[in-house]
Protein backbone atom coordinates (compact mmCIF):
# COMPACT_ATOMS: atom_id res chain seq x y z
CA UNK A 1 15.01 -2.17 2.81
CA UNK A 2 15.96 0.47 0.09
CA UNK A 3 15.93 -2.12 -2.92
CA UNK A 4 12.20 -3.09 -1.22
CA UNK A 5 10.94 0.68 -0.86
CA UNK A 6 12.65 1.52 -4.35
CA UNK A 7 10.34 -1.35 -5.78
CA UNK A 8 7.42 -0.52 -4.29
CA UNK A 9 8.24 2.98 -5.27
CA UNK A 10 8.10 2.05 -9.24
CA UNK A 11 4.65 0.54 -8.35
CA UNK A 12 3.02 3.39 -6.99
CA UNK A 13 4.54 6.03 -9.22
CA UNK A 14 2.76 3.75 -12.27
CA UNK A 15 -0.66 3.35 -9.85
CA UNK A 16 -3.45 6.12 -10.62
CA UNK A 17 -5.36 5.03 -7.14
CA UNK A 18 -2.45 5.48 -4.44
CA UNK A 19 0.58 7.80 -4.14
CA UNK A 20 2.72 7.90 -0.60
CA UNK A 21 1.87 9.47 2.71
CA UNK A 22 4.85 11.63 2.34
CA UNK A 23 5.48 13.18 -0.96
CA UNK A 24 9.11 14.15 0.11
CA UNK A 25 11.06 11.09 -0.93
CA UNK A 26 14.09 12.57 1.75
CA UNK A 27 11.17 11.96 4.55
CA UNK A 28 9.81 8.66 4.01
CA UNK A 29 10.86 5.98 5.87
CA UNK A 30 12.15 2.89 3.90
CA UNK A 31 11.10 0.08 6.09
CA UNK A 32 6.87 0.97 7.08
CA UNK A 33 6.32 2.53 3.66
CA UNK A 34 2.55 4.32 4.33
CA UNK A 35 -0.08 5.46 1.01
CA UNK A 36 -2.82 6.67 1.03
CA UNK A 37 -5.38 6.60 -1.42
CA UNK A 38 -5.12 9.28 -4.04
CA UNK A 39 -8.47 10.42 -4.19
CA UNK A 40 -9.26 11.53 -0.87
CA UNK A 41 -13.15 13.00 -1.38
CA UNK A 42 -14.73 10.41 0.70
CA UNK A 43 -13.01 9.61 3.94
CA UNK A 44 -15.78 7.26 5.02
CA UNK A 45 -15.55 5.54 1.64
CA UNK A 46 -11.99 5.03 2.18
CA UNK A 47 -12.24 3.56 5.36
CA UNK A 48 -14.72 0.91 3.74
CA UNK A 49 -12.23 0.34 1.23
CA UNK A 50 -9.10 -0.23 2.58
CA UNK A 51 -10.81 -2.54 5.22
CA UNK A 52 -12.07 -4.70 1.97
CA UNK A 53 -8.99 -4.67 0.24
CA UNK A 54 -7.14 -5.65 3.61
CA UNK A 55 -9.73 -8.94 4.14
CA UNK A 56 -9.24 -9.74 0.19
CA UNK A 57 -5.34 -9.68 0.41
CA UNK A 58 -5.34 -11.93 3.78
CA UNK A 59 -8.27 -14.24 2.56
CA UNK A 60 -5.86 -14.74 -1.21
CA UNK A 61 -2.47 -15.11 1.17
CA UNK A 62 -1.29 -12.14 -0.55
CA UNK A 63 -0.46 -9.90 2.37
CA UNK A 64 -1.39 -9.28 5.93
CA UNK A 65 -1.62 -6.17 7.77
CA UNK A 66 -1.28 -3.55 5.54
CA UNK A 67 -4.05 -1.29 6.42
CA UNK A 68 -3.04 2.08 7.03
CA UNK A 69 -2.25 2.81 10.87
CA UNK A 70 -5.33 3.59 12.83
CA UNK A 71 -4.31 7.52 12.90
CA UNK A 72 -3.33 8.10 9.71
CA UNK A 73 -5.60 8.72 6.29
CA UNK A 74 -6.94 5.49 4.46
CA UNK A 75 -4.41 3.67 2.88
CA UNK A 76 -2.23 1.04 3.07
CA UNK A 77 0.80 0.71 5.04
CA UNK A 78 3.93 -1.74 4.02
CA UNK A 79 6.37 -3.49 5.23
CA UNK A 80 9.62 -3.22 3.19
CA UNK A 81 12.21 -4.56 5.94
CA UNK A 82 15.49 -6.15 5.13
CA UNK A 83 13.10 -9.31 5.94
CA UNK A 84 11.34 -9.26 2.92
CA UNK A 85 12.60 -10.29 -0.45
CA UNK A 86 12.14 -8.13 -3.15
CA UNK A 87 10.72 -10.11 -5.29
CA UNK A 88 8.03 -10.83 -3.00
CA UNK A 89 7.22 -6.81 -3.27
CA UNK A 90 7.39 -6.67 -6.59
CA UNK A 91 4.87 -9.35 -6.79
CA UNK A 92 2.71 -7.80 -4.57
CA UNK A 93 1.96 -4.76 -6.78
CA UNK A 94 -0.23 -6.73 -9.29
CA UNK A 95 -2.01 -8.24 -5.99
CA UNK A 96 -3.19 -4.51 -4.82
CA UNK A 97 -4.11 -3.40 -8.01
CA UNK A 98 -6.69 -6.61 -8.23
CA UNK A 99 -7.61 -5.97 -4.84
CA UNK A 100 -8.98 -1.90 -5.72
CA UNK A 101 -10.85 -2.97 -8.73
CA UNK A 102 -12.47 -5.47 -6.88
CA UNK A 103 -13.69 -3.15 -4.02
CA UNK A 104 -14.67 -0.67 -6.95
């Protein structure tokens, strides 16, 4: 789980469009890692967003159910559990970054 949030932690400090929930690193839990999108002018918008970028992850196979939790701002929640391979989040990045210019 820490090698999985560390790499998803390089991704999102090099994104412009997302940054974490919780910018205390000493808070954030390493497993359900939660962002939010970094521009946060247009609730509404966001909502519309992350919903596309949710349906064009699952309909490429590249993830499932990482919208953000019902509760929380727009963004995207992530699972970094011991049960995922690393690689597999590192290859994710490039997958979210396709998936906000497309709903741009």
């Amino acid at each position: 789980a820490d090698a999985n949030s560390a790499a998803l932690d390089r991704w999102v400090q090099q994104a412009t469009w997302i940054e974490h929930l919780t910018s205390d690193p000493a808070i954030r839990s390493n497993t359900s890692v939660c962002l939010q999108f970094a521009d946060r002018s247009d609730e509404e918008a966001n909502k519309a967003r992350q919903q596309a970028i949710v349906k064009l992850l699952e309909a490429e196979d590249a993830a499932y159910d990482i919208g953000a939790y019902r509760d929380a701002p727009p963004g995207l929640r992530i699972w970094c559990g011991a049960t995922v391979e690393t690689s597999d989040i590192e290859a994710l990045g490039p997958w979210l970054d396709w998936a906000w210019e497309e709903t741009r």
